[in-house]
Protein backbone atom coordinates (compact mmCIF):
# COMPACT_ATOMS: atom_id res chain seq x y z
CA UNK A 1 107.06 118.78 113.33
CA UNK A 2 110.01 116.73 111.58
CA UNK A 3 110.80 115.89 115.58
CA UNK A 4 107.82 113.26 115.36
CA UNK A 5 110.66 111.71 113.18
CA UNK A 6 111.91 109.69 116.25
CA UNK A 7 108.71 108.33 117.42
CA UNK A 8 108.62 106.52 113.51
CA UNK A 9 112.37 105.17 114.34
CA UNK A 10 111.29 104.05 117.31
CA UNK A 11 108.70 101.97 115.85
CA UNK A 12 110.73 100.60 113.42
CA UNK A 13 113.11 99.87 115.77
CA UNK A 14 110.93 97.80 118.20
CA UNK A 15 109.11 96.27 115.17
CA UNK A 16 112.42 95.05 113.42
CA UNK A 17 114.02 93.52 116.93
CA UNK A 18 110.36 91.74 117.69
CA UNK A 19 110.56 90.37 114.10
CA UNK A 20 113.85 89.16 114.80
CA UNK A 21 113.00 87.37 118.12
CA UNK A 22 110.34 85.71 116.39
CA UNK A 23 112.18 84.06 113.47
CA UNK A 24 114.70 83.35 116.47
CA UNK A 25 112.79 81.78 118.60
CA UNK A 26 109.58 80.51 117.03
CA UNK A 27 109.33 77.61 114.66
CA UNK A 28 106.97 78.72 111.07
CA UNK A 29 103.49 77.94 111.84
CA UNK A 30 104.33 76.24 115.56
CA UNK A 31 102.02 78.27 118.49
CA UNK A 32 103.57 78.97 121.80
CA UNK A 33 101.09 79.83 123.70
CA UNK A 34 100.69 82.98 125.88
CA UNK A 35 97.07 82.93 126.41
CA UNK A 36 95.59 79.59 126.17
CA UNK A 37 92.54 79.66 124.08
CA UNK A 38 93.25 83.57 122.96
CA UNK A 39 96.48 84.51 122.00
CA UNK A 40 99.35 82.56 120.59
CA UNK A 41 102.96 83.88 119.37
CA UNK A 42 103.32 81.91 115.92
CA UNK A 43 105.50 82.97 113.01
CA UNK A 44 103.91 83.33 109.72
CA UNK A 45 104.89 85.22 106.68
CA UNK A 46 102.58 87.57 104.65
CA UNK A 47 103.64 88.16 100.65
CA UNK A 48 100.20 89.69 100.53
CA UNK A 49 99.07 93.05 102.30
CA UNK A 50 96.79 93.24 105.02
CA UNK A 51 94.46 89.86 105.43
CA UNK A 52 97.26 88.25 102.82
CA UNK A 53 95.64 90.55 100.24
CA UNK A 54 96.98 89.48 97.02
CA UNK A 55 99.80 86.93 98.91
CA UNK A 56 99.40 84.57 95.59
CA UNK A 57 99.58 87.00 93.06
CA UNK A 58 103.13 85.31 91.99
CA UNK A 59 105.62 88.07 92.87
CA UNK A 60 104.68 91.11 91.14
CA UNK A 61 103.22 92.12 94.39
CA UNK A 62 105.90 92.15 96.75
CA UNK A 63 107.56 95.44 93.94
CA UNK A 64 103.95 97.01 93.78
CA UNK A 65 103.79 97.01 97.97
CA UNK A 66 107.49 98.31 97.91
CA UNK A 67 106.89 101.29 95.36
CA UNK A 68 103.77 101.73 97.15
CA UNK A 69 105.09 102.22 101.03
CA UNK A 70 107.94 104.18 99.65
CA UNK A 71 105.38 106.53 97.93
CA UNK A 72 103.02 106.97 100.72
CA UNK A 73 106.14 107.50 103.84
CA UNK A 74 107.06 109.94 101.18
CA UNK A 75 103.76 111.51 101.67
CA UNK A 76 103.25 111.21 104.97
CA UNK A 77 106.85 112.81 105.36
CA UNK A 78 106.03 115.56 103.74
CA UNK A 79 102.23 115.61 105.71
CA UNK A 80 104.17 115.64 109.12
CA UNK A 81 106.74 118.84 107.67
CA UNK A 82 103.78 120.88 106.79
CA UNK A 83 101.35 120.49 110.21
CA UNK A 84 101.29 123.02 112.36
CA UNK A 85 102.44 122.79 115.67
CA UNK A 86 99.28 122.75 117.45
CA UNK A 87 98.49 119.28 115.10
CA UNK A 88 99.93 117.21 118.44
CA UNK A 89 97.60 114.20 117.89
CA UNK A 90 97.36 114.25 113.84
CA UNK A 91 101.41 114.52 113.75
CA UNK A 92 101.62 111.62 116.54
CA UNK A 93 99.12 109.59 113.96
CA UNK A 94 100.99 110.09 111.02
CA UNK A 95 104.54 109.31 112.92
CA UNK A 96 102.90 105.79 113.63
CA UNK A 97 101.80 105.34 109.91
CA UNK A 98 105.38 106.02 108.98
CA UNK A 99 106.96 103.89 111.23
CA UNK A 100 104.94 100.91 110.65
CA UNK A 101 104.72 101.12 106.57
CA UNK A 102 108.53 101.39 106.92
CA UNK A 103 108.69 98.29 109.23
CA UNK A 104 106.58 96.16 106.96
CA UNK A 105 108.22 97.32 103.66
CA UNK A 106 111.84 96.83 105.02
CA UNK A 107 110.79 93.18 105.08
CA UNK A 108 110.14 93.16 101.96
CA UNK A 109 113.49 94.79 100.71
CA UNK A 110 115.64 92.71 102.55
CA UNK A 111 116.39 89.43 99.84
CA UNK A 112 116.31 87.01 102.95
CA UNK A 113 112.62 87.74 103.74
CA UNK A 114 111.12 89.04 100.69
CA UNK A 115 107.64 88.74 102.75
CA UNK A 116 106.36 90.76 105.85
CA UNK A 117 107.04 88.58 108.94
CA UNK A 118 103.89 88.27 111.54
CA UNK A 119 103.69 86.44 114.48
CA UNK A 120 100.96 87.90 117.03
CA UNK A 121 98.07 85.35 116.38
CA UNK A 122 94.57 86.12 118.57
CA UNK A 123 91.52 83.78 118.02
CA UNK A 124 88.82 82.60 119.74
CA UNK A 125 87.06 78.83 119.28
CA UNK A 126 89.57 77.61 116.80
CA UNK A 127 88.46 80.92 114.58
CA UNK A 128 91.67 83.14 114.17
CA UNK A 129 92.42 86.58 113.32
CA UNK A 130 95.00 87.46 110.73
CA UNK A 131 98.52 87.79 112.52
CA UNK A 132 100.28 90.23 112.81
CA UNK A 133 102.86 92.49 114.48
CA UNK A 134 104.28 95.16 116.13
CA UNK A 135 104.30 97.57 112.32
CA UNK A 136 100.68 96.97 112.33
CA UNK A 137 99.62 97.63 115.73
CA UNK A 138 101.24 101.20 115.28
CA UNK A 139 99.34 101.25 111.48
CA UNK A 140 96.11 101.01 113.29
CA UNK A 141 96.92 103.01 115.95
CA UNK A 142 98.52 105.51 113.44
CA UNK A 143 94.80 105.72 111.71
CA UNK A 144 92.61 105.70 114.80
CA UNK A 145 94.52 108.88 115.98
CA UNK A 146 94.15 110.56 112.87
CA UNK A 147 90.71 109.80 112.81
CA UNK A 148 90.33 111.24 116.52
CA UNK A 149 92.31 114.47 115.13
CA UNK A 150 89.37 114.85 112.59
CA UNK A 151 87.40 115.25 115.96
CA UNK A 152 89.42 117.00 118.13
CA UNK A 153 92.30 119.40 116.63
CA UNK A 154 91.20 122.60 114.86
CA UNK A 155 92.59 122.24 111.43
CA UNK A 156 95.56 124.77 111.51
CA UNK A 157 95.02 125.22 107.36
CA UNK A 158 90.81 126.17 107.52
CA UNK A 159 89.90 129.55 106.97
CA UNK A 160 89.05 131.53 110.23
CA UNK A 161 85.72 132.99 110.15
CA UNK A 162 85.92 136.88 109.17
CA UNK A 163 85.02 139.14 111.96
CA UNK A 164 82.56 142.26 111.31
């Protein structure tokens, strides 16, 4: 199942170059508008987690969200090794998980940044949801399909009923 592997790089990889275009190209805090009245492109940066959870906690937090992302890709590494290979959907979930937790905690390795860079902004009537970007989008997607697998996949690891 380590072949999911390249579905996390390729996540990383698209959510690195979008962050890139976006400190390119967008000004901190300016909209450009894609979507009048909906959906704005407007770069932000997040020292928090999700919702800016903990974002003025005065540092300590950027080395607890590092130690913690590196713990849990560890995990989910090791998750994705063990399924077995009829676990299409869970392994597909967890490839997503990876790749985004790696996208957001490379920001916050890298010196220059320090802080997870965002910059999809949706709201409706002046009322905005949290931005975000490309490592989240495959976070939440990542947990939705793992939530469907609960549904849908047999688990591979449950005992099979005996037969008399």
């Amino acid at each position: 199942m380590i072949r999911w592997l390249w579905l996390s790089a390729v996540v990383l990889l698209l959510d690195q170059v979008s962050k890139y275009l976006a400190e390119t190209y967008l000004r901190l805090g300016v909209p450009r508008p894609v979507i009048a009245g909906f959906f704005d492109l407007r770069l932000a940066y997040n020292p928090g987690a999700a919702f800016s959870f903990l974002g003025s906690a005065g540092g300590w937090q950027r080395w607890f969200f590092i130690g913690l992302a590196i713990a849990i890709s560890a995990w989910l590494v090791v998750w994705l090794y063990r399924l077995h290979k009829d676990e299409r959907v869970t392994a597909f979930g967890l490839a997503l998980l990876l790749g985004g937790a790696v996208g957001n905690v490379w920001d916050r390795i890298m010196p220059s940044r320090a802080m997870v860079v965002d910059f999809l902004d949706f709201y409706i009537n002046g009322m905005h949801w949290p931005a975000f970007n490309v490592a989240d989008i495959a976070i939440c997607c990542g947990a939705g399909a793992l939530i469907w697998a609960m549904f849908t996949e047999p688990n591979a690891n449950a005992e099979q009923p005996k037969k008399r």
